[in-house]
N, C-alpha and C. Protein backbone atom coordinates (compact mmCIF):
# COMPACT_ATOMS: atom_id res chain seq x y z
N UNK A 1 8.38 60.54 -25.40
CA UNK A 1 7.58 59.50 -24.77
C UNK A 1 8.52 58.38 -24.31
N UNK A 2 8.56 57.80 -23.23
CA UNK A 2 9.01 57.21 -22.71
C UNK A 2 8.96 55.69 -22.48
N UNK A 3 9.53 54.50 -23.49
CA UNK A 3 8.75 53.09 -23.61
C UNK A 3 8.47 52.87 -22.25
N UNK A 4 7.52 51.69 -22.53
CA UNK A 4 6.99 50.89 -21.64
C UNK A 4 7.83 49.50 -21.76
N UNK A 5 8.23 48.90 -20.49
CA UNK A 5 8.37 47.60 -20.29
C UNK A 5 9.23 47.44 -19.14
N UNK A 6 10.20 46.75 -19.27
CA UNK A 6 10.95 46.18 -17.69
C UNK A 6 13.07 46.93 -18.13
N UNK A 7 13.27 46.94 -17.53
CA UNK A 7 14.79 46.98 -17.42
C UNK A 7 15.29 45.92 -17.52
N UNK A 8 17.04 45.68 -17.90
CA UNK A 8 17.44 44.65 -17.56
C UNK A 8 17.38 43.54 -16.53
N UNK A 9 17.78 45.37 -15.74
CA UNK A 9 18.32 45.25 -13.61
C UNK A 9 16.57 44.34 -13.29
N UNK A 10 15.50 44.92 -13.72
CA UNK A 10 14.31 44.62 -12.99
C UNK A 10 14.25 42.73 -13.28
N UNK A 11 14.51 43.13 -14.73
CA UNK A 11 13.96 41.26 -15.23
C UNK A 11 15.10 40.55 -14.63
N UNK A 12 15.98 40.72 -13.90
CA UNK A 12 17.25 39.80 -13.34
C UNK A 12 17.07 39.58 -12.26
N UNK A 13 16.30 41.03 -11.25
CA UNK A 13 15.77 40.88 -9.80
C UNK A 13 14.69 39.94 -9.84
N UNK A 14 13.79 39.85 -10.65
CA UNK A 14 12.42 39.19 -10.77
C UNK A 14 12.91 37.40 -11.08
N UNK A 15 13.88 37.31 -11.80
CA UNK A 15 14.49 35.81 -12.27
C UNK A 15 14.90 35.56 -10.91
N UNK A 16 15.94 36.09 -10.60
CA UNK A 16 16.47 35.81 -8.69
C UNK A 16 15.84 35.56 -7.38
N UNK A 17 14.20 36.72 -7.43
CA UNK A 17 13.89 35.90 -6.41
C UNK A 17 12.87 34.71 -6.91
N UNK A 18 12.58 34.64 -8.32
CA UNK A 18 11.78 33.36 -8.69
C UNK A 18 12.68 32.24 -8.54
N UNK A 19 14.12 32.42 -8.42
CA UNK A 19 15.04 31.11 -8.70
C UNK A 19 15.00 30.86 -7.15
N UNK A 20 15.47 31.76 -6.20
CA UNK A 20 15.22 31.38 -5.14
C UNK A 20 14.40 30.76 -4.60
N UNK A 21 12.22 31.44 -4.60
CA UNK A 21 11.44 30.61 -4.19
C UNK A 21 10.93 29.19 -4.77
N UNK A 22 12.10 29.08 -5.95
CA UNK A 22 11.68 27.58 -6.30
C UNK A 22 12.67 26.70 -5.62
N UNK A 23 13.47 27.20 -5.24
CA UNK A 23 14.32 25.90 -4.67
C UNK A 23 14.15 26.02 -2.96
N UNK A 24 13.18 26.69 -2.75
CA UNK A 24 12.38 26.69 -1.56
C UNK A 24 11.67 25.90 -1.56
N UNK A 25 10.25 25.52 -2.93
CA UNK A 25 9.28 24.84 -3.13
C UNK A 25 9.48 23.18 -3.02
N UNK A 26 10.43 23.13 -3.88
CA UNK A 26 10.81 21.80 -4.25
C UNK A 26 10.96 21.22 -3.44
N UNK A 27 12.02 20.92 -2.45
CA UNK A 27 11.51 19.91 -1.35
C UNK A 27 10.46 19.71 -0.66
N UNK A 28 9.63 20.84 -0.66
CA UNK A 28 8.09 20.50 -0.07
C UNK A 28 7.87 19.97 -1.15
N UNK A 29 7.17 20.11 -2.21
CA UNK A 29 7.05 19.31 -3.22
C UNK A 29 7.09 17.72 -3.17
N UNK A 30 8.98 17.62 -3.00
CA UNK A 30 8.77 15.98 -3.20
C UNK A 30 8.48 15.34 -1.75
N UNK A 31 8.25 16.23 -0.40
CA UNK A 31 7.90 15.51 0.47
C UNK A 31 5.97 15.05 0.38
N UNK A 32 5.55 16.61 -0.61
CA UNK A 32 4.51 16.06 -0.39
C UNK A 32 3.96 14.98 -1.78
N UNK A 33 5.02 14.64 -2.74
CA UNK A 33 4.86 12.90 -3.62
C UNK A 33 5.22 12.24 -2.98
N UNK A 34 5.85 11.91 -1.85
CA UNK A 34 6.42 10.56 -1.07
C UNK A 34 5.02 10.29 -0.14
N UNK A 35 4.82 11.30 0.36
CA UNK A 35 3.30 11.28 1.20
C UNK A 35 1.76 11.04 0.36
N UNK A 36 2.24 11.30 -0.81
CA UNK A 36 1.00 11.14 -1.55
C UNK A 36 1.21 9.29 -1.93
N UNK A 37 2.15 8.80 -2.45
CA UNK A 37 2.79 7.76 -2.69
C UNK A 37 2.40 6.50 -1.41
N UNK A 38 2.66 6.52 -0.55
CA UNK A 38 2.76 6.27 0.90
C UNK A 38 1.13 6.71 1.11
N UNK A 39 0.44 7.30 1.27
CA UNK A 39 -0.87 6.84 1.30
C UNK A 39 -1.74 6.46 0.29
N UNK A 40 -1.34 6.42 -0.50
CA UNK A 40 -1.65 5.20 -1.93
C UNK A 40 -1.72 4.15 -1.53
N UNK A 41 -0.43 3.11 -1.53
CA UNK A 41 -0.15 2.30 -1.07
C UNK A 41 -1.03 2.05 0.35
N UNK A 42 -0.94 2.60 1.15
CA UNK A 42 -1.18 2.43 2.19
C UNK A 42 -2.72 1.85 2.33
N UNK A 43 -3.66 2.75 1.31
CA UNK A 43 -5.02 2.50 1.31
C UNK A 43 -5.28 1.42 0.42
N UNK A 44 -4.35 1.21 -0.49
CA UNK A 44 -4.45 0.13 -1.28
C UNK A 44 -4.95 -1.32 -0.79
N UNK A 45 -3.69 -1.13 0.37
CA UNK A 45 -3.53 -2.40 1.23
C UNK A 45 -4.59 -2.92 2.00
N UNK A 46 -4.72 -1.52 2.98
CA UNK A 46 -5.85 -1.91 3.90
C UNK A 46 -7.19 -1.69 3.21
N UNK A 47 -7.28 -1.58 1.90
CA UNK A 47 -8.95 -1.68 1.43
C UNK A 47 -8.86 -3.06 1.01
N UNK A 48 -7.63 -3.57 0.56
CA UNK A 48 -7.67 -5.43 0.61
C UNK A 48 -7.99 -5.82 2.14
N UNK A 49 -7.01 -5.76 2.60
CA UNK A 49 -6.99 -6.33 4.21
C UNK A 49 -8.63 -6.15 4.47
N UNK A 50 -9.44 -4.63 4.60
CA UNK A 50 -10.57 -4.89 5.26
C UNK A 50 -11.98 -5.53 4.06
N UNK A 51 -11.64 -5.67 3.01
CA UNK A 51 -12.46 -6.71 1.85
C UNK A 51 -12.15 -7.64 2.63
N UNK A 52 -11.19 -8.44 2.56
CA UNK A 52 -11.30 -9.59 2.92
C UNK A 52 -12.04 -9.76 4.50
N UNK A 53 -11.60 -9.37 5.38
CA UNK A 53 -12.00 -9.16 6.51
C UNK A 53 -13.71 -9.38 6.44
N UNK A 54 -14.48 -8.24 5.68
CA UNK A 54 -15.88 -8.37 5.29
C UNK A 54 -16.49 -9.28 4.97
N UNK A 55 -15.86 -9.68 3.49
CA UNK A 55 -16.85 -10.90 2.63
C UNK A 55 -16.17 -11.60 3.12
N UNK A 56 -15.70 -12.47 4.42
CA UNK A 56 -15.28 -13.54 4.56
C UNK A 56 -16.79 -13.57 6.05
N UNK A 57 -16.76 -12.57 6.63
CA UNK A 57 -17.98 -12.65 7.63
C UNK A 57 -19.40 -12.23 6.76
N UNK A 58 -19.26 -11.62 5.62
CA UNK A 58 -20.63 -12.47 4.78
C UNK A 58 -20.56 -13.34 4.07
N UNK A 59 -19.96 -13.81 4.05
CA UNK A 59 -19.83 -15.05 2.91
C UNK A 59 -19.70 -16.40 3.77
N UNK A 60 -19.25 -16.29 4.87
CA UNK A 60 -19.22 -16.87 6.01
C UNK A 60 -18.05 -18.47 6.01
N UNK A 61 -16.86 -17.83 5.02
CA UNK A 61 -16.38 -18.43 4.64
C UNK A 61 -14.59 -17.77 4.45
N UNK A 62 -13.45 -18.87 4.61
CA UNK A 62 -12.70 -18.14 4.51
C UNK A 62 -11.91 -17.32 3.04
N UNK A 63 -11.63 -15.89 3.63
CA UNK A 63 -10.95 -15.24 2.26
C UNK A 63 -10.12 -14.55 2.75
N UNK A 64 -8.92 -14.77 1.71
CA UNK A 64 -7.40 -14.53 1.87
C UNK A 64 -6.63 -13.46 0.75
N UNK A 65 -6.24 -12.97 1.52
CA UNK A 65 -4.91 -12.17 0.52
C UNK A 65 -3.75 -12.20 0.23
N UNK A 66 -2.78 -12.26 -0.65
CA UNK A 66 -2.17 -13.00 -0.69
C UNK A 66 -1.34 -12.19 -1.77
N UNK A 67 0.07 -12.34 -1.73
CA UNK A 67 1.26 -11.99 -2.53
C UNK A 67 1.08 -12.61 -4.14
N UNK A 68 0.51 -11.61 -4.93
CA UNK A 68 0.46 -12.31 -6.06
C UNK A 68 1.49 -12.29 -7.43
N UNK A 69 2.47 -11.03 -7.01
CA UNK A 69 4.06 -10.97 -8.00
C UNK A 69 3.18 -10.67 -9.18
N UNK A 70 2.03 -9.86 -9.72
CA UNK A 70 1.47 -9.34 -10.67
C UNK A 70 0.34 -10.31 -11.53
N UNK A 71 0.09 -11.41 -10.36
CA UNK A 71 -0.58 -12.88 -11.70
C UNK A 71 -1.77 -12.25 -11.19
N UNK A 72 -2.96 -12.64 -11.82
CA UNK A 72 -4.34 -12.22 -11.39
C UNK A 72 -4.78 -13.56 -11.11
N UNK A 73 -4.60 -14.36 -11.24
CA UNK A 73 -5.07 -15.63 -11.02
C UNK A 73 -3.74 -16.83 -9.79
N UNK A 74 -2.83 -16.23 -9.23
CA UNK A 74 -2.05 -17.32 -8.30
C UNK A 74 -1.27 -16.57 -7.50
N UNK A 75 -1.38 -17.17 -6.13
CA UNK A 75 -0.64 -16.43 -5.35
C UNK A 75 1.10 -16.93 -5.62
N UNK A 76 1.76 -15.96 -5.13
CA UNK A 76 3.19 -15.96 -5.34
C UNK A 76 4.15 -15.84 -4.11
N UNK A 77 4.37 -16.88 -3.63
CA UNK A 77 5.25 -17.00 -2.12
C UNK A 77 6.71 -16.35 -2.15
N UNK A 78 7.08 -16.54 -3.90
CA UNK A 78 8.54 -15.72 -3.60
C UNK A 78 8.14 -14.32 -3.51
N UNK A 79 7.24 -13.49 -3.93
CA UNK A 79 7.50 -12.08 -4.57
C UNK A 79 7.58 -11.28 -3.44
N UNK A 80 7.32 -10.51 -3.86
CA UNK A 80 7.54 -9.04 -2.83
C UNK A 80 6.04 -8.65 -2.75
N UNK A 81 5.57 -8.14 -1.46
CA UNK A 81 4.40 -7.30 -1.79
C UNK A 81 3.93 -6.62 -2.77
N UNK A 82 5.11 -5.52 -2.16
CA UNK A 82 5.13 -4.40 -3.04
C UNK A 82 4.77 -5.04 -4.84
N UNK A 83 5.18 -6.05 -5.34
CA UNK A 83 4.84 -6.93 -6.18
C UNK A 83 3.26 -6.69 -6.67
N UNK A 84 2.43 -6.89 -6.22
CA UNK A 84 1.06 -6.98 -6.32
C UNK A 84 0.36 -8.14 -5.15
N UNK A 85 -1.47 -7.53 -4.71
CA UNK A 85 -1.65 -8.59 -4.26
C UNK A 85 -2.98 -9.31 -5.05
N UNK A 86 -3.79 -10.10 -4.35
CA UNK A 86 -4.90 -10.26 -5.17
C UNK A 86 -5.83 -10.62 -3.61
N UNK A 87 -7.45 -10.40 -3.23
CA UNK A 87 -8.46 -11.21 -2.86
C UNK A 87 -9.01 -12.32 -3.67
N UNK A 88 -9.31 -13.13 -2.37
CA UNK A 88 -9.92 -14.33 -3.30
C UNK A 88 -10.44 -15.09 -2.00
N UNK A 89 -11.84 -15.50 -2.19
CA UNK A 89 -12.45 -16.53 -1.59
C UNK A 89 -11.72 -18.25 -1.26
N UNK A 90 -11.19 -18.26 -0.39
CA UNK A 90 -10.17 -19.34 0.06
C UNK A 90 -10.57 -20.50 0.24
N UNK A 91 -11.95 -21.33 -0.33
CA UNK A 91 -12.51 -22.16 -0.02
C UNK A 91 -11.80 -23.56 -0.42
N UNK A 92 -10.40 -23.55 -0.92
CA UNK A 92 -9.79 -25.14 -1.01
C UNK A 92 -8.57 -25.12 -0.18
N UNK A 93 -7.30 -25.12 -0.77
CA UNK A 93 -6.28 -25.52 -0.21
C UNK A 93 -5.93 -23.85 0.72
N UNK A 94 -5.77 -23.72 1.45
CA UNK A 94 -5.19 -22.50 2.27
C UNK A 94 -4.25 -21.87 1.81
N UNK A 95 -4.39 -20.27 1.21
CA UNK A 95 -3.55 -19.07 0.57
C UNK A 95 -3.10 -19.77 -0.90
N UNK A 96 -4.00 -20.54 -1.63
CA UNK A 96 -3.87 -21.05 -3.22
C UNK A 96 -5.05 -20.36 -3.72
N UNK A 97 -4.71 -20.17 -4.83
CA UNK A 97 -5.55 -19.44 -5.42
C UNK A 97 -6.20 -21.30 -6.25
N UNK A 98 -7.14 -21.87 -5.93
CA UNK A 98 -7.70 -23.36 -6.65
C UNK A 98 -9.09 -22.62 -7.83
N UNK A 99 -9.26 -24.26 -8.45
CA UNK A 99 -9.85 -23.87 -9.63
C UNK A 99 -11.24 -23.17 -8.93
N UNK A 100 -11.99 -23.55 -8.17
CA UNK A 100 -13.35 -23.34 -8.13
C UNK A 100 -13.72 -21.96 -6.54
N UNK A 101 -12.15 -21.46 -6.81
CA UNK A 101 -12.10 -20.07 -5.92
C UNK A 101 -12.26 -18.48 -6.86
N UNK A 102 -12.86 -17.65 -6.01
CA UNK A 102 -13.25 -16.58 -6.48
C UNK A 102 -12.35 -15.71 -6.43
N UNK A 103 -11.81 -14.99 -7.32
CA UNK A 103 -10.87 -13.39 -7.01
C UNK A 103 -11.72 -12.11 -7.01
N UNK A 104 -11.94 -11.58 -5.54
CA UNK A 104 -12.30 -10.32 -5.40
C UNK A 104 -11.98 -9.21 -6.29
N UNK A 105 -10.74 -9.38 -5.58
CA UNK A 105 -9.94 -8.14 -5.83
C UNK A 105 -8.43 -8.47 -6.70
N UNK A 106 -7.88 -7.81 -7.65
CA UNK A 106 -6.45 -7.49 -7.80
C UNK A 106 -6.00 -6.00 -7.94
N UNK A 107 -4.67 -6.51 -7.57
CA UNK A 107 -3.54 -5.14 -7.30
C UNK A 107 -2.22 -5.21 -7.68
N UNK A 108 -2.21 -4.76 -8.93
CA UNK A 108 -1.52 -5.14 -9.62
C UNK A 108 0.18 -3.98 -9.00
N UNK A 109 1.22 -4.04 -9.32
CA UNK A 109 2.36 -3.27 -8.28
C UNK A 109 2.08 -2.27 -8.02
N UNK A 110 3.00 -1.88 -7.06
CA UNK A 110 2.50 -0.32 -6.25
C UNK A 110 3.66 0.40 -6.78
N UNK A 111 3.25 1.76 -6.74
CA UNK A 111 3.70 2.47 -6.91
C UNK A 111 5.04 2.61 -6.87
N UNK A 112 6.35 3.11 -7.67
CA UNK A 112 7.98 2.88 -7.44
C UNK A 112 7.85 3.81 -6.26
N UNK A 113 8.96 2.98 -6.22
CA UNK A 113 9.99 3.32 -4.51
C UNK A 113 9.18 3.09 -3.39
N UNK A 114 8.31 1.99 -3.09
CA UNK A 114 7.01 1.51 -2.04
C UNK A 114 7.67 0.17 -2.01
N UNK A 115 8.21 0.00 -0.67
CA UNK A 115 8.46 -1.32 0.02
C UNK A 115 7.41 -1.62 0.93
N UNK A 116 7.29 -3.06 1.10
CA UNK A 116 6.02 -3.11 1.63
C UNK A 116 6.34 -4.55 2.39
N UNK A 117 6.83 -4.84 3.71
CA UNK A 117 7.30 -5.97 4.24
C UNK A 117 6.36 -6.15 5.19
N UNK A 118 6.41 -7.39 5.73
CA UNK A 118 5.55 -7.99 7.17
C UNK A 118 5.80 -9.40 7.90
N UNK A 119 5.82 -8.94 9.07
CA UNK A 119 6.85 -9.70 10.15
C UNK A 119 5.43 -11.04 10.11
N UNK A 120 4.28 -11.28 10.55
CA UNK A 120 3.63 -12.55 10.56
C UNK A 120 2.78 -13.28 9.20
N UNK A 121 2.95 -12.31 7.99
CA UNK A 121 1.63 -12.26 6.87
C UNK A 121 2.89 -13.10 5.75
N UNK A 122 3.97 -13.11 6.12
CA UNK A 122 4.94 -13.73 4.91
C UNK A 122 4.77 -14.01 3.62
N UNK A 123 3.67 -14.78 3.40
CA UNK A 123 2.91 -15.58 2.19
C UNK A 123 1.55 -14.56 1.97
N UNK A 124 0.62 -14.80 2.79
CA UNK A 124 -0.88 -14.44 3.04
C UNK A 124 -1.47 -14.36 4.40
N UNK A 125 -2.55 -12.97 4.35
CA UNK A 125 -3.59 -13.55 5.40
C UNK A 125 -5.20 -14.08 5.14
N UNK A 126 -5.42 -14.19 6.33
CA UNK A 126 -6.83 -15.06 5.59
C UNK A 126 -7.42 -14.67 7.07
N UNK A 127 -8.50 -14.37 6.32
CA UNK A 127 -9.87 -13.89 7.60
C UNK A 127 -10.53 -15.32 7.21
N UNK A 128 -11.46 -15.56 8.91
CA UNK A 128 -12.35 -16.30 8.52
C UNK A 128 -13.57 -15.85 8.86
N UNK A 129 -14.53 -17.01 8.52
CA UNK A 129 -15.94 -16.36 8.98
C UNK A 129 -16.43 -15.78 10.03
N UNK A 130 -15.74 -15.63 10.97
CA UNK A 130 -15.99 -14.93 11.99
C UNK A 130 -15.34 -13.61 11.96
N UNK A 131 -14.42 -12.97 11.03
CA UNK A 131 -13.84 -12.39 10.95
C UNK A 131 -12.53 -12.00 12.20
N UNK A 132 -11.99 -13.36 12.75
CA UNK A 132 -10.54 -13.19 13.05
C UNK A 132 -9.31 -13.74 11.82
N UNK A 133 -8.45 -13.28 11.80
CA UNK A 133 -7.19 -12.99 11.41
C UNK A 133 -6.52 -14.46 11.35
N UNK A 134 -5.92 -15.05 9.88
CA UNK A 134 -4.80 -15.99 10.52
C UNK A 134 -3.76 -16.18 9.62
N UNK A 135 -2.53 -15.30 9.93
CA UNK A 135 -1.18 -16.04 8.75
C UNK A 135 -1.01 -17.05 8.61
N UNK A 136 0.30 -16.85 7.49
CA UNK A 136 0.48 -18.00 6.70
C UNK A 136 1.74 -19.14 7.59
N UNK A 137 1.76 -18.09 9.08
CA UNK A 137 2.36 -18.94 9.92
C UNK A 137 1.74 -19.36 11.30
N UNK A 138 0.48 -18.83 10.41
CA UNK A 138 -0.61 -19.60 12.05
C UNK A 138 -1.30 -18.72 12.81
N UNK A 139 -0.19 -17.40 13.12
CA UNK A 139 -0.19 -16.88 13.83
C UNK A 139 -1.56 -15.77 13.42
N UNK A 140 -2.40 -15.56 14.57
CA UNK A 140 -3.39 -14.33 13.96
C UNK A 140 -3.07 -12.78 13.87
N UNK A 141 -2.11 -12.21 14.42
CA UNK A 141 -1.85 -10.94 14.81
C UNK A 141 -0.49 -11.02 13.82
N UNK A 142 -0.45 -9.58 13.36
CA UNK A 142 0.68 -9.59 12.77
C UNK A 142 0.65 -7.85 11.84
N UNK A 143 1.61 -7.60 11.01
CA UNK A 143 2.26 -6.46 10.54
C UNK A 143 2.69 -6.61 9.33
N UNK A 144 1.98 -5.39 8.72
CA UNK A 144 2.56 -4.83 7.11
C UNK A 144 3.28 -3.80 7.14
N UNK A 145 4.46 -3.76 6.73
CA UNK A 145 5.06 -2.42 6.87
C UNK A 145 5.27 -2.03 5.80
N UNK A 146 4.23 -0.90 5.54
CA UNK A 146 4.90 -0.10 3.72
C UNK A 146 5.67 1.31 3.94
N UNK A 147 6.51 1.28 3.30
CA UNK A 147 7.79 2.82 3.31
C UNK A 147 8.53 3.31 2.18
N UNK A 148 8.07 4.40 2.26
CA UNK A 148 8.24 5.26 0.84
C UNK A 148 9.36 5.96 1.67
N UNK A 149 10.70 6.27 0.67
CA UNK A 149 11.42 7.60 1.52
C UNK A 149 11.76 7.84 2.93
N UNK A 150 11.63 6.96 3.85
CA UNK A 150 12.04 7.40 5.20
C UNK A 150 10.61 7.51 5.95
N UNK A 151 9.41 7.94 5.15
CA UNK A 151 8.24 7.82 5.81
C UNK A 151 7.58 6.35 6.35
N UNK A 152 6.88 5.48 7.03
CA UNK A 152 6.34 4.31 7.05
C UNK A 152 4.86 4.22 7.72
N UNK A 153 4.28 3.78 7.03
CA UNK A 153 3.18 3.35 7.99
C UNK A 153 2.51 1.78 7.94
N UNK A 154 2.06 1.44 9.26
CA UNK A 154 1.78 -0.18 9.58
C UNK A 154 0.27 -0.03 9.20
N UNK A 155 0.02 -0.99 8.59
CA UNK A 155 -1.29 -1.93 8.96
C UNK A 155 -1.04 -3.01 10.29
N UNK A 156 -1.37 -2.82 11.08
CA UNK A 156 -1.11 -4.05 12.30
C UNK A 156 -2.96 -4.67 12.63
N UNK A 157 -2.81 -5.45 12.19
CA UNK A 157 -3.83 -6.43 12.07
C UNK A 157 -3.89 -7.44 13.84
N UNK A 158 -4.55 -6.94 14.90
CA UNK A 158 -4.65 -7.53 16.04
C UNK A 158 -5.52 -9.50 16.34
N UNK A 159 -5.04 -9.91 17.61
CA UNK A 159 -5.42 -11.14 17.26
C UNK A 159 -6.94 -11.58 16.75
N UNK A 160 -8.09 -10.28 16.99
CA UNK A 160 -9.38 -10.35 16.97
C UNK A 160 -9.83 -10.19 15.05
N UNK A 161 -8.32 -9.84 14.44
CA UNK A 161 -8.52 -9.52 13.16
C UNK A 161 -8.86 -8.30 12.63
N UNK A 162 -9.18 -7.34 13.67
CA UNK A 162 -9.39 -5.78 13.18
C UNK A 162 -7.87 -5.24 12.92
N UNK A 163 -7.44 -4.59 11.72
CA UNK A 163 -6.18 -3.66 11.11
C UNK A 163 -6.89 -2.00 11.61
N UNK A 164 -5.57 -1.74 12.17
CA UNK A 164 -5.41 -0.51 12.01
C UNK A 164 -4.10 0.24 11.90
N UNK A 165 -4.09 1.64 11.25
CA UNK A 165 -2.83 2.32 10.63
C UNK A 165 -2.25 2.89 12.31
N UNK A 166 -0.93 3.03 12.00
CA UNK A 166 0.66 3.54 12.73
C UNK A 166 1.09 3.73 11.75
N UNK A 167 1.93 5.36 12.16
CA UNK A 167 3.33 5.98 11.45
C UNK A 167 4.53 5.92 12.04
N UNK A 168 4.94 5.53 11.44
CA UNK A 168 6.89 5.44 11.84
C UNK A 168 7.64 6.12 11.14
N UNK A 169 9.10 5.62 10.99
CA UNK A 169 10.17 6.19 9.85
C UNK A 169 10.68 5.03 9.96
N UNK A 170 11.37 5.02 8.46
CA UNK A 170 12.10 3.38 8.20
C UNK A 170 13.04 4.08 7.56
């Protein structure tokens, strides 16, 4: 009678091409965590951006978002986005988080290796009741750029205050 099972030769062919199709896999793999990463972030952002946008045209009042460096309660002008942000009903001093203002929303850091820069929003933006757009340099139109890995995509927020997504590479 003749055992049953595998050969050496067989279990070495079977290890070889498994070693092979894994180092096939793997870079798909981590392209598709940078992409998973990168639209994390990405939705993170613009589900702040379009909150505020909303309850500032029901509330009929202005509300801002704003760089908060992980505080749940104060915005943070040095930090980084990528840092954390927070919503909040902007009804005293402009992009302060004051005593008798509301916090929507917090977001506490994003995900590692998520840069997250923007050419007009520097500090904060702030919708108002009408729901147009206005940075923390006046300006209403302006850009978030978050980039994981070489991938990027914009929130570009137009002068009327509607955001919408663009892909790039950074």
């Amino acid at each position: 009678m003749r055992g049953r099972g595998f050969t050496l030769v067989e279990l070495l062919v079977v290890l070889a091409v498994a070693a092979i199709l894994l180092t096939m896999a793997v870079p798909g793999y981590a392209f598709l965590a940078n992409a998973s990463r990168l639209a994390a972030a990405t939705n993170d952002l613009m589900t702040a951006v379009q909150l505020a946008r909303s309850e500032a045209i029901k509330r009929g009042v202005r509300v801002t978002v704003c760089k908060s460096g992980g505080s749940a309660v104060a915005c943070d002008a040095g930090a980084d986005w990528q840092s954390g942000w927070l919503v909040f009903v902007d009804a005293g001093a402009q992009g302060v988080v004051d005593a008798g203002d509301v916090v929507l929303w917090v977001r506490d850091r994003a995900l590692s290796d998520v840069t997250i820069v923007s050419t007009n929003y520097s500090r904060y933006i702030s919708y108002l009741s009408n729901g147009s757009s206005q940075g923390s340099n006046g300006l209403a139109n302006g850009r978030l750029e978050i980039c994981v890995q070489g991938n990027q995509r914009d929130i570009v927020v137009n002068r009327v205050g509607r955001p919408k997504l663009e892909n790039h590479t950074c």
